[in-house]
N, C-alpha and C. Protein backbone atom coordinates (compact mmCIF):
# COMPACT_ATOMS: atom_id res chain seq x y z
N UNK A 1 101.50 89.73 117.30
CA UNK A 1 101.50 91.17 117.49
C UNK A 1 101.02 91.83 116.21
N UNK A 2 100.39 93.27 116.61
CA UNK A 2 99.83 93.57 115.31
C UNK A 2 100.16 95.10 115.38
N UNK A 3 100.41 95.59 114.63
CA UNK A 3 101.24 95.02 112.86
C UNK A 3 102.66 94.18 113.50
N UNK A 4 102.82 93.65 112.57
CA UNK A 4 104.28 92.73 112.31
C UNK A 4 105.39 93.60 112.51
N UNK A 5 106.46 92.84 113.27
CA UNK A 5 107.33 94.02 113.39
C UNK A 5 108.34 94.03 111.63
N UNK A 6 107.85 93.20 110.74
CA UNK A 6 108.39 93.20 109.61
C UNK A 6 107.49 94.12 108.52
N UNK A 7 106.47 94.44 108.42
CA UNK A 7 105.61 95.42 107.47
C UNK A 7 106.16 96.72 108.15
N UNK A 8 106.55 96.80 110.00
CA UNK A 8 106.70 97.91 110.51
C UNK A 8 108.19 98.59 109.78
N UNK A 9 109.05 97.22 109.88
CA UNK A 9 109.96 98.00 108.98
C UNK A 9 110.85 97.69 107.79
N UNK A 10 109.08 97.58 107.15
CA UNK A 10 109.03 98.02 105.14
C UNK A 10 108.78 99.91 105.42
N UNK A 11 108.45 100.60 106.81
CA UNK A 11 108.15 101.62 106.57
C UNK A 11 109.04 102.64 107.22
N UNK A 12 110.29 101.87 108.46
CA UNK A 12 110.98 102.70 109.38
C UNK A 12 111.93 101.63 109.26
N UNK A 13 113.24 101.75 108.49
CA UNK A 13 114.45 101.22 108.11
C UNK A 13 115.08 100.42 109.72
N UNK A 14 114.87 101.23 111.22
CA UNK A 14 115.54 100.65 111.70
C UNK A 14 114.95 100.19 113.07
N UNK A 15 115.17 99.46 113.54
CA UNK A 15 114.12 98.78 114.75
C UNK A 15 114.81 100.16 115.77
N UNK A 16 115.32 100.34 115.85
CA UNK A 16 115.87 101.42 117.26
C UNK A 16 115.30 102.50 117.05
N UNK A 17 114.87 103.13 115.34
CA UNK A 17 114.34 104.34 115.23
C UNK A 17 112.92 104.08 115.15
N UNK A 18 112.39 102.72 114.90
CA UNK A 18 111.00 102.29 115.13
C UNK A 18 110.13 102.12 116.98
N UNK A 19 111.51 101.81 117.78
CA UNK A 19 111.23 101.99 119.15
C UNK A 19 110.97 103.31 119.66
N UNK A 20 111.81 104.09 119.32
CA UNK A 20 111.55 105.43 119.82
C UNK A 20 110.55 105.93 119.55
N UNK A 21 110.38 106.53 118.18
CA UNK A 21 109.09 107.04 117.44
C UNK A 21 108.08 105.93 118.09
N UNK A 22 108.12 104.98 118.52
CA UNK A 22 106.32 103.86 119.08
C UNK A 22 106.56 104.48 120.52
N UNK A 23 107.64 104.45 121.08
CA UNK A 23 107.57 105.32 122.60
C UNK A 23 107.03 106.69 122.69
N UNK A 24 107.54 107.54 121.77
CA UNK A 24 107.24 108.80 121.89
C UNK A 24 105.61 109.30 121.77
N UNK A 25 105.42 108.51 120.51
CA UNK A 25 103.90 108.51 120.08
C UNK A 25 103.12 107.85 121.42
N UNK A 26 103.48 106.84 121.86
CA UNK A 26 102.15 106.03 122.86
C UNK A 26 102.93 107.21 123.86
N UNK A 27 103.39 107.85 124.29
CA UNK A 27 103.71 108.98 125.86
C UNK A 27 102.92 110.20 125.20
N UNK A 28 102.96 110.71 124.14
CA UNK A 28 102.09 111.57 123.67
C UNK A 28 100.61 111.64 123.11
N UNK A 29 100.29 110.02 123.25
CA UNK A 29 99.25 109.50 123.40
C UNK A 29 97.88 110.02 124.80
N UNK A 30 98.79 109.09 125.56
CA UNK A 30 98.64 109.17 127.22
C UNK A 30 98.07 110.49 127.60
N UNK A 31 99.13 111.94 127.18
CA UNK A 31 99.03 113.34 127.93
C UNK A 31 97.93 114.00 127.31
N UNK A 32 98.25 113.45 125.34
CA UNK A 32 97.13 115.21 125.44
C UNK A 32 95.65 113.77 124.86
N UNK A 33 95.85 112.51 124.88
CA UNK A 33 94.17 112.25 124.57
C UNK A 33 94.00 112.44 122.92
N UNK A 34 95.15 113.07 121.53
CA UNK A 34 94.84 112.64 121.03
C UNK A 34 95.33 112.29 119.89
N UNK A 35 94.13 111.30 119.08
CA UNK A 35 94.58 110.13 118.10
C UNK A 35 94.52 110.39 116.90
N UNK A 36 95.28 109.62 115.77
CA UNK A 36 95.06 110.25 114.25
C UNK A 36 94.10 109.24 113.77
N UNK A 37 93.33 108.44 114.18
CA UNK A 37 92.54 107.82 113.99
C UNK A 37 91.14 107.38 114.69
N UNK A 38 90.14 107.37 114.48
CA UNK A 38 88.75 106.80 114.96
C UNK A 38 89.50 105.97 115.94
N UNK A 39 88.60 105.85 116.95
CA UNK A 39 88.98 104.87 119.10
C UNK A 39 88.37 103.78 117.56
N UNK A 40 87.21 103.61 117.07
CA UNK A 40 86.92 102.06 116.38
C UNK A 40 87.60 101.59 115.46
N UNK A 41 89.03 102.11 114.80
CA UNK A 41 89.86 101.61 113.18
C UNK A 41 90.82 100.91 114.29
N UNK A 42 91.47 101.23 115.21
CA UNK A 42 92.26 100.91 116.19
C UNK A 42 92.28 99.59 116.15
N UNK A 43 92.76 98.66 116.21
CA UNK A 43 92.85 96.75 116.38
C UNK A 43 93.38 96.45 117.83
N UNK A 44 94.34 97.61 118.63
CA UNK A 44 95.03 97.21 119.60
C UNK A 44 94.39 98.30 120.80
N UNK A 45 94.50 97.78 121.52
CA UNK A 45 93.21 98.90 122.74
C UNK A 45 94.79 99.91 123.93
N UNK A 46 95.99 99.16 123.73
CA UNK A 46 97.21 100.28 124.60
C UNK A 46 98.02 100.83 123.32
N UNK A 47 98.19 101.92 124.20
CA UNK A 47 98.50 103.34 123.56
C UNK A 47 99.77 102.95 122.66
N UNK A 48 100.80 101.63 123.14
CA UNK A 48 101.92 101.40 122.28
C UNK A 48 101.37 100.41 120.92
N UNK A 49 100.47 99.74 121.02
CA UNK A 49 99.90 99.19 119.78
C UNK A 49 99.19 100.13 118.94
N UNK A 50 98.60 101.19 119.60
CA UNK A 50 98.18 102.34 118.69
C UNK A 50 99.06 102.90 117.69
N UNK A 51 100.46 102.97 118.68
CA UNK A 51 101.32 104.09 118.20
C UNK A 51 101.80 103.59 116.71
N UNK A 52 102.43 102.08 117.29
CA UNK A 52 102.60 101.03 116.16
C UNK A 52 101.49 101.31 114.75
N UNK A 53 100.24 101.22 114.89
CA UNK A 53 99.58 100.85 114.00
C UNK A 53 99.49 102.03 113.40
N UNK A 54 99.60 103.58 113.65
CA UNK A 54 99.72 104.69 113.19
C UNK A 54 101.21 104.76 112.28
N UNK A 55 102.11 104.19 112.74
CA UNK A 55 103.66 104.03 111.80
C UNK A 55 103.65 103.06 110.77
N UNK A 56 102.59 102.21 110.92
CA UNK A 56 102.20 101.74 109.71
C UNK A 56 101.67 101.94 108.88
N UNK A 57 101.08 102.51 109.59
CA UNK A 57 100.03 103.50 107.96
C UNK A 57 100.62 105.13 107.63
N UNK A 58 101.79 105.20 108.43
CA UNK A 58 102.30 105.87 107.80
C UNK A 58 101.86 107.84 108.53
N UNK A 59 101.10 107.62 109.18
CA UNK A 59 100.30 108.83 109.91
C UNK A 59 101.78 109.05 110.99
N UNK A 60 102.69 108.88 111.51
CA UNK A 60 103.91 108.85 112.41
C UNK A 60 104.92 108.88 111.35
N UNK A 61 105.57 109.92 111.34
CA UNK A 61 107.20 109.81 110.56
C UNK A 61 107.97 110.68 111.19
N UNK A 62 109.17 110.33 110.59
CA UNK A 62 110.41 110.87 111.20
C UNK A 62 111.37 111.50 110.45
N UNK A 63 111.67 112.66 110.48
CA UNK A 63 113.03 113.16 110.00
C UNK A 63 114.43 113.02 109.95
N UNK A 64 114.83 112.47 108.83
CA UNK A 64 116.30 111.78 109.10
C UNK A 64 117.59 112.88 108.97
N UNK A 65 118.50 113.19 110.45
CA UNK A 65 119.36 114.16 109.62
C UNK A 65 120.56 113.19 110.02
N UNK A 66 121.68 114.46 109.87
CA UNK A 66 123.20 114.14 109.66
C UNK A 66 123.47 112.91 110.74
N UNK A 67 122.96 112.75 112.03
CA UNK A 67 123.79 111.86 112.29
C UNK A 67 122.84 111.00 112.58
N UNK A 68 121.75 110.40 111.69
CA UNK A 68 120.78 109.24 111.80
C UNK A 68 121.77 108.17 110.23
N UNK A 69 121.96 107.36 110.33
CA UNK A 69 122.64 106.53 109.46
C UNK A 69 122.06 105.43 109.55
């Protein structure tokens, strides 16, 4: 699988907050069509390997409040 789910989280501390944010991103993928990257930098051709490869580079983040631990 690409990226690793271990580089994925050198960048998102927790696999449950790394699932969501890759769900949310590939469903907001899907509706509005669009990407933070060139269709050709892409390595993975579905919208959840996209989402992935965007949280790796860091283009996808998340706000941590009071009750994210």
């Amino acid at each position: 699988m690409y990226p690793s789910i271990d580089k994925l989280l050198n960048v998102i501390p927790s696999k449950y907050i790394l699932v969501h944010l890759a769900s949310r991103r590939s469903k907001q993928m899907l509706e509005t069509r669009y990407y933070q990257m060139k269709q050709n930098e892409y390595v993975n051709k579905k919208a959840i390997g996209r989402a992935l490869e965007e949280i790796e580079k860091g283009l996808v983040t998340y706000e941590k409040t009071g009750d994210n631990k």
